[in-house]
PDB file of N, CA and C in Angstrom:
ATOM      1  N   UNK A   1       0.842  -1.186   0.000  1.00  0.00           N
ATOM      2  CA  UNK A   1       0.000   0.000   0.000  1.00  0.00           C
ATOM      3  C   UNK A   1       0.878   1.238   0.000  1.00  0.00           C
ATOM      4  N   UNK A   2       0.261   2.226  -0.532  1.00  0.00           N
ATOM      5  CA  UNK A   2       1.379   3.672  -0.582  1.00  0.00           C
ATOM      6  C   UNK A   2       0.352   4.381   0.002  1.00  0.00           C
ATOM      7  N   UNK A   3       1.127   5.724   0.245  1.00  0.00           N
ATOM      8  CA  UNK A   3       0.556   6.755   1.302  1.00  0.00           C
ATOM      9  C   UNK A   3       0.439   7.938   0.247  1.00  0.00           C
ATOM     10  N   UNK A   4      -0.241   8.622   0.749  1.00  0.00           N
ATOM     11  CA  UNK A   4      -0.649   9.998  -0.333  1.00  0.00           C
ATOM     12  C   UNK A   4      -1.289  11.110   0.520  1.00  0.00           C
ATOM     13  N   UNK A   5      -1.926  12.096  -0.402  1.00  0.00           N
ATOM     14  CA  UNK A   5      -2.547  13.292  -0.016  1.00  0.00           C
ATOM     15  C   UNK A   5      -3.584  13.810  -1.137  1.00  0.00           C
ATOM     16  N   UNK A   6      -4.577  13.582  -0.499  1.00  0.00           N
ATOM     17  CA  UNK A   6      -6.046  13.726  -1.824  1.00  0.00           C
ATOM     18  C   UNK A   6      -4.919  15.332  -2.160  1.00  0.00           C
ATOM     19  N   UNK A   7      -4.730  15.482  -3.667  1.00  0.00           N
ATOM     20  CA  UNK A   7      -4.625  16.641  -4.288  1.00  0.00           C
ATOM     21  C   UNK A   7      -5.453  17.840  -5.004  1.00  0.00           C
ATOM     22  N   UNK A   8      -6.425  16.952  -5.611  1.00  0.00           N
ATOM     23  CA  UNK A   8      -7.714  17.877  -6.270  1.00  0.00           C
ATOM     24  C   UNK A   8      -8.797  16.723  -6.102  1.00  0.00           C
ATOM     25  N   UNK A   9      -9.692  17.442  -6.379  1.00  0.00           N
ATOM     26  CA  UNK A   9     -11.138  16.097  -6.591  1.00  0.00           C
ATOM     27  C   UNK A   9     -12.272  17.126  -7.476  1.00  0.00           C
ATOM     28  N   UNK A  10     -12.712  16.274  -7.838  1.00  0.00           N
ATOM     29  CA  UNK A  10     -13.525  16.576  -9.006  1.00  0.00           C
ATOM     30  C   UNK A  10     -15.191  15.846  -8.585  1.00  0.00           C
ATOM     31  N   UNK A  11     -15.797  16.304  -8.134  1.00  0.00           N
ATOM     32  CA  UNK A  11     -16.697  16.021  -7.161  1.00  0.00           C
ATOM     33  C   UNK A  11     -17.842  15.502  -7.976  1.00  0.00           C
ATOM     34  N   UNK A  12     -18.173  16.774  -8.649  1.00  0.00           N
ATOM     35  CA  UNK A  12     -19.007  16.707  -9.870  1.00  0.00           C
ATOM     36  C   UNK A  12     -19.159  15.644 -10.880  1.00  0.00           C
ATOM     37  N   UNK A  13     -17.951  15.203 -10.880  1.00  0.00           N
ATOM     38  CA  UNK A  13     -17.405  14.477 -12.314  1.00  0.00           C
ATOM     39  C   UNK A  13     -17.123  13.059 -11.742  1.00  0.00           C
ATOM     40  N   UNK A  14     -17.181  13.181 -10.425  1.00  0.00           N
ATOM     41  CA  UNK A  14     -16.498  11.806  -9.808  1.00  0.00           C
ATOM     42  C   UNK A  14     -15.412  11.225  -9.356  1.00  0.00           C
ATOM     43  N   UNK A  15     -14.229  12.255  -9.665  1.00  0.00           N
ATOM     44  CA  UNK A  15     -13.011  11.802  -9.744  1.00  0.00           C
ATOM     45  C   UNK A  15     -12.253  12.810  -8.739  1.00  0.00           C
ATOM     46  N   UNK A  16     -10.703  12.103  -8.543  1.00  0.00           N
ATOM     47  CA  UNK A  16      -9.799  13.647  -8.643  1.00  0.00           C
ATOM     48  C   UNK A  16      -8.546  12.680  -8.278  1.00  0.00           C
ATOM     49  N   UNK A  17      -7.576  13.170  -7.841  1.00  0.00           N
ATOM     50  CA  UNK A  17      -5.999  12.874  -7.608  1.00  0.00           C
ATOM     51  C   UNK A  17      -5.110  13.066  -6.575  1.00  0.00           C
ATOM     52  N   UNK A  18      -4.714  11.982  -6.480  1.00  0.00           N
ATOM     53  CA  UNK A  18      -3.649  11.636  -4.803  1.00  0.00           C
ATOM     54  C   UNK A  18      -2.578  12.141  -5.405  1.00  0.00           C
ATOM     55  N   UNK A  19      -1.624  12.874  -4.263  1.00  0.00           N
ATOM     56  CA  UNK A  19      -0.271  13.194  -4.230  1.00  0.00           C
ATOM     57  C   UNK A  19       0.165  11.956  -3.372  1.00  0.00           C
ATOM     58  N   UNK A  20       1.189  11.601  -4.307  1.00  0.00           N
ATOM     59  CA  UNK A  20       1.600  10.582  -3.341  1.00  0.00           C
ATOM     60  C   UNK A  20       2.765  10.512  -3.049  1.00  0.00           C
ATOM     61  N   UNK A  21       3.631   9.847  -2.072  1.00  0.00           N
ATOM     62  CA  UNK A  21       4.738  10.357  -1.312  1.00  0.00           C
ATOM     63  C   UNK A  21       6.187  10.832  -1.673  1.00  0.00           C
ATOM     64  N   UNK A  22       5.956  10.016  -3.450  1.00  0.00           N
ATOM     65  CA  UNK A  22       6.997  10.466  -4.801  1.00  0.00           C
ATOM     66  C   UNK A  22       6.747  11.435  -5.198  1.00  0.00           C
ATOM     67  N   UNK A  23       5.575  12.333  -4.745  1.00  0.00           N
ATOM     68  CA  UNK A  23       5.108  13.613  -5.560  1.00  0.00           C
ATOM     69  C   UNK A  23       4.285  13.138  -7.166  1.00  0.00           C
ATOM     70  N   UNK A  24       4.381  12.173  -7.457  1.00  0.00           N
ATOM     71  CA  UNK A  24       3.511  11.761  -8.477  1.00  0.00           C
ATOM     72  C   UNK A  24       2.366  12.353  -8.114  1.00  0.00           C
ATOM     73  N   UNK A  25       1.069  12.542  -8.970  1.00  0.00           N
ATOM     74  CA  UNK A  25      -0.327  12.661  -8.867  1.00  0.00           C
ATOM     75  C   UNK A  25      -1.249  11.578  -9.336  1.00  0.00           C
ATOM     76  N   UNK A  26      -1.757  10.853  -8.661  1.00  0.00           N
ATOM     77  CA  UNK A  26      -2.342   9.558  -9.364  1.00  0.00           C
ATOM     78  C   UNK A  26      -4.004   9.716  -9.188  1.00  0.00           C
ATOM     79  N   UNK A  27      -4.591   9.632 -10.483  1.00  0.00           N
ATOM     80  CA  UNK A  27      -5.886   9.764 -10.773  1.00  0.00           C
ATOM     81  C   UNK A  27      -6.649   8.599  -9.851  1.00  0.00           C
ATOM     82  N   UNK A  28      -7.649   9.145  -9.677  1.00  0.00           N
ATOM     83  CA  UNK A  28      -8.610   7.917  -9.538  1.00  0.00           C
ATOM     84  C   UNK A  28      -9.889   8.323  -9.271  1.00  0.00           C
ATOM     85  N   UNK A  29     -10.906   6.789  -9.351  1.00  0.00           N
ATOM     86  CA  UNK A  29     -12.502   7.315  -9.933  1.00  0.00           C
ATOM     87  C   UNK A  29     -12.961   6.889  -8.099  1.00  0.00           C
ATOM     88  N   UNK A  30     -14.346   7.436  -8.280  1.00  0.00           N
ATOM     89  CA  UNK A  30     -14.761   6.847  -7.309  1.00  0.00           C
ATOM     90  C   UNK A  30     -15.650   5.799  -6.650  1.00  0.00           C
ATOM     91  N   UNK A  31     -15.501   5.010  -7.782  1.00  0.00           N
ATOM     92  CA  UNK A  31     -15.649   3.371  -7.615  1.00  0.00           C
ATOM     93  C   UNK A  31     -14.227   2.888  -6.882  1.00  0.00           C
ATOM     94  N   UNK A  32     -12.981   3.834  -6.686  1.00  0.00           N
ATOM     95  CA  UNK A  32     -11.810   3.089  -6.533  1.00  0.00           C
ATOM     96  C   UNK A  32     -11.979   3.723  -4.568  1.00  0.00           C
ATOM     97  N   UNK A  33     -13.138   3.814  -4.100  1.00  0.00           N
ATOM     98  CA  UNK A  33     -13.197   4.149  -2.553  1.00  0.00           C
ATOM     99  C   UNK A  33     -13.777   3.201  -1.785  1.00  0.00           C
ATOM    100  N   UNK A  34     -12.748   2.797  -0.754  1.00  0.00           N
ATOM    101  CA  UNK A  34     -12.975   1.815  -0.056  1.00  0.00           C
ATOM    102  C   UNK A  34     -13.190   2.604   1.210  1.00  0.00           C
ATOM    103  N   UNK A  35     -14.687   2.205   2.371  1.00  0.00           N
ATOM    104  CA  UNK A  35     -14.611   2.387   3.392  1.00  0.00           C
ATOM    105  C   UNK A  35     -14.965   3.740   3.724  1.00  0.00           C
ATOM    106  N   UNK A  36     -15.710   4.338   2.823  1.00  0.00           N
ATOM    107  CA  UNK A  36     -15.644   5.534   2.824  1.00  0.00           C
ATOM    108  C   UNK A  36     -16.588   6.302   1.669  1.00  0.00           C
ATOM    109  N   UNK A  37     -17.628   7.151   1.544  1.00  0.00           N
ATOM    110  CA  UNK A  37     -17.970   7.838   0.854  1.00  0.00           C
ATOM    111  C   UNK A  37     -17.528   9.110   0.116  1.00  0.00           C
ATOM    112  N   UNK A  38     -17.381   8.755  -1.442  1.00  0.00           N
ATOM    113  CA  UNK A  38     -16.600   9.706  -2.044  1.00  0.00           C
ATOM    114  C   UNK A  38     -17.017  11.124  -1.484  1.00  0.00           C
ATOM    115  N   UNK A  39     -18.415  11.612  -1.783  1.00  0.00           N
ATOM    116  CA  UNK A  39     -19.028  12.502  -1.167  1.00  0.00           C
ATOM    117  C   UNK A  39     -18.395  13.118  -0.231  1.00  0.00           C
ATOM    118  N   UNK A  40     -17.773  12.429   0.861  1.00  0.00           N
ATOM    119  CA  UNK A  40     -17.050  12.790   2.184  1.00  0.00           C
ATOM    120  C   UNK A  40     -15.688  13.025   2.154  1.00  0.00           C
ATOM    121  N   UNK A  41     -14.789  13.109   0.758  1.00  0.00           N
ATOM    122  CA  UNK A  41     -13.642  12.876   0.731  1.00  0.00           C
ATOM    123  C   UNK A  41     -13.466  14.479   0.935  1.00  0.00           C
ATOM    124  N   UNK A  42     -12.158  14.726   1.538  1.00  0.00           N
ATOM    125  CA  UNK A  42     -11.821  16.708   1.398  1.00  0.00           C
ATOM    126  C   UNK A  42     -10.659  16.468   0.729  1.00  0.00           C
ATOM    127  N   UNK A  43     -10.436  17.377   0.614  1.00  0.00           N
ATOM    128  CA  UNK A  43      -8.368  17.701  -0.519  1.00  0.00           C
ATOM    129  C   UNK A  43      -7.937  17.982   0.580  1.00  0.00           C
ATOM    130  N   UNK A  44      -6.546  17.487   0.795  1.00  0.00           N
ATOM    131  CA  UNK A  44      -5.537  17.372   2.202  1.00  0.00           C
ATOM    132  C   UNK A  44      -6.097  16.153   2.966  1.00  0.00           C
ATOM    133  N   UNK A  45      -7.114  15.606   2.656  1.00  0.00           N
ATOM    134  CA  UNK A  45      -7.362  14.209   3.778  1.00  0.00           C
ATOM    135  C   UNK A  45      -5.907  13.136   3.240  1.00  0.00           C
ATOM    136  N   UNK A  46      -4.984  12.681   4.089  1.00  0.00           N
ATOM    137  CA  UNK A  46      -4.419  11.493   4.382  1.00  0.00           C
ATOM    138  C   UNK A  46      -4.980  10.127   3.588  1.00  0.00           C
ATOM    139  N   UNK A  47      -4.720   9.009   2.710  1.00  0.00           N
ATOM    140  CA  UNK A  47      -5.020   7.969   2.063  1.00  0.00           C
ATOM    141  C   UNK A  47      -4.420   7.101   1.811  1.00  0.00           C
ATOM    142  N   UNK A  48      -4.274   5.939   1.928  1.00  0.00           N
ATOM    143  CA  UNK A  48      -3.417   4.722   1.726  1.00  0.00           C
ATOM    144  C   UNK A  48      -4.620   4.180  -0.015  1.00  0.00           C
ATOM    145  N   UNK A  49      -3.301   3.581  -0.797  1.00  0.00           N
ATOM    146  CA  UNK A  49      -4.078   3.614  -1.805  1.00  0.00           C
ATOM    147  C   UNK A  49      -2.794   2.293  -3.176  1.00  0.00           C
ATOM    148  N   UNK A  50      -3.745   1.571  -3.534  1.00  0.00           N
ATOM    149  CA  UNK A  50      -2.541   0.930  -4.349  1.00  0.00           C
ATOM    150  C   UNK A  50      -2.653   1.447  -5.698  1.00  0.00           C
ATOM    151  N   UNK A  51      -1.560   1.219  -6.476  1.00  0.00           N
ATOM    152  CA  UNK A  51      -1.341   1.859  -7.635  1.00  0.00           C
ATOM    153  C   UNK A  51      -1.204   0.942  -9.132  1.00  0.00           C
ATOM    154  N   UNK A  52      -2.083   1.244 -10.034  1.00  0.00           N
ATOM    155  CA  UNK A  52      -1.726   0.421 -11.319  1.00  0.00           C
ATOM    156  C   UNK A  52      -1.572   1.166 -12.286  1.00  0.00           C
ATOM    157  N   UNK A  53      -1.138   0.511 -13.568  1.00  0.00           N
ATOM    158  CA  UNK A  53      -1.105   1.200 -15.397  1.00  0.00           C
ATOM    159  C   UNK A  53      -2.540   0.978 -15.697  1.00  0.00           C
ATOM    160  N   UNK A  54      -2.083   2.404 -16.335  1.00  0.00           N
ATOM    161  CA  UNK A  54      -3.462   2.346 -17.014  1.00  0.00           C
ATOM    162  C   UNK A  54      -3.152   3.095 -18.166  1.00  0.00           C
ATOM    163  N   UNK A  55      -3.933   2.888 -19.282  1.00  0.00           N
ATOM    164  CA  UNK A  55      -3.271   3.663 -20.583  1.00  0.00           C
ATOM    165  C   UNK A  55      -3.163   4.783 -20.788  1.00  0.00           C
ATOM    166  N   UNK A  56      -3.916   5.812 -19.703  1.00  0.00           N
ATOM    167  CA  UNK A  56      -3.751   6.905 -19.407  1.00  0.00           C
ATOM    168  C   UNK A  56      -2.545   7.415 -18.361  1.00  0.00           C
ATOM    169  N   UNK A  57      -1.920   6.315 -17.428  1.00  0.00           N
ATOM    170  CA  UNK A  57      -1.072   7.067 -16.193  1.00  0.00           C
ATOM    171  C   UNK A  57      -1.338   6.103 -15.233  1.00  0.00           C
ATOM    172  N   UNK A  58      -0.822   6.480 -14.406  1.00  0.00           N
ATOM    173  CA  UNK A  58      -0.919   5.806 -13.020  1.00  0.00           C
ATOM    174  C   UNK A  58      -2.361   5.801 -12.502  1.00  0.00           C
ATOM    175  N   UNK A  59      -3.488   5.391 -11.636  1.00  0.00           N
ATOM    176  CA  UNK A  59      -4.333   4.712 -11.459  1.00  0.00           C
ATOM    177  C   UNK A  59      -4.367   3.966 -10.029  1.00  0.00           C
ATOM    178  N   UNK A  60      -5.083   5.040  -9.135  1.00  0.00           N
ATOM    179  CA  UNK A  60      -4.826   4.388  -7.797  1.00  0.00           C
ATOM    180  C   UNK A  60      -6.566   3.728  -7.490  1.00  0.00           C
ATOM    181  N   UNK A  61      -6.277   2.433  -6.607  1.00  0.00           N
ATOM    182  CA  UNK A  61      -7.658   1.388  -6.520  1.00  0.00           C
ATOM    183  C   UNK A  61      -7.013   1.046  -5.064  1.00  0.00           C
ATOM    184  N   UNK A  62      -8.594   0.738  -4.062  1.00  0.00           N
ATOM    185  CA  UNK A  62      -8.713   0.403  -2.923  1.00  0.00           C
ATOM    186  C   UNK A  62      -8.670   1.616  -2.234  1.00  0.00           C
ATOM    187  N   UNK A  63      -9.104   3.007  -2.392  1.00  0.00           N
ATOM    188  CA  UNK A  63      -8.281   4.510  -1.473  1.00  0.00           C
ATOM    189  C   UNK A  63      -8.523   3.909  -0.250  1.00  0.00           C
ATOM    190  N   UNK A  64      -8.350   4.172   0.852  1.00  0.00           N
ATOM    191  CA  UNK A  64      -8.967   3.858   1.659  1.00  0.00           C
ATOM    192  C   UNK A  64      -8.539   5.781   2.912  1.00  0.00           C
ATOM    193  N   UNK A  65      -9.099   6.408   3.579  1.00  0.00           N
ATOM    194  CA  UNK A  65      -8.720   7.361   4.057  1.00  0.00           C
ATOM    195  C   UNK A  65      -8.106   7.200   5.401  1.00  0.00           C
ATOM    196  N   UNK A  66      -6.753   7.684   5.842  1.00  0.00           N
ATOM    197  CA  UNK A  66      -6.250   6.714   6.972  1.00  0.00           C
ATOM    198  C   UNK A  66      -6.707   7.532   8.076  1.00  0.00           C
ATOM    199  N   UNK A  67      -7.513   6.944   9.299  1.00  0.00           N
ATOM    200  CA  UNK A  67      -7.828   7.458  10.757  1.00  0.00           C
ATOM    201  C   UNK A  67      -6.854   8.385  11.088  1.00  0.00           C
TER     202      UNK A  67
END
């Protein structure tokens, strides 16, 4: 699991992007929220989150928001 920092979110649209501890920005939808309602997510909340390819970029699945 990697550690991150919600960066933007796209609320509207469903989506938005983890900073994660490489400084990468990794997209993700919000089917990819575990434990948690996207609805409820803020930018700066804390997230453990795994990372895949995707033909667009990096691609984070499981977010989960850490206590």
């Amino acid at each position: 699991m990697m550690r991150g920092q919600i960066n933007r979110l796209k609320t509207d649209r469903g989506f938005g992007f983890i900073r994660s501890a490489n400084g990468e920005d990794v997209f993700f939808h919000r089917s990819a929220v575990v434990d948690n309602d996207f609805d409820r997510l803020r930018e700066g909340q804390e997230v453990t989150f795994e990372s895949e390819s995707s033909p667009r970029g990096a691609r984070a699945k499981n977010v989960k928001v850490v206590a």
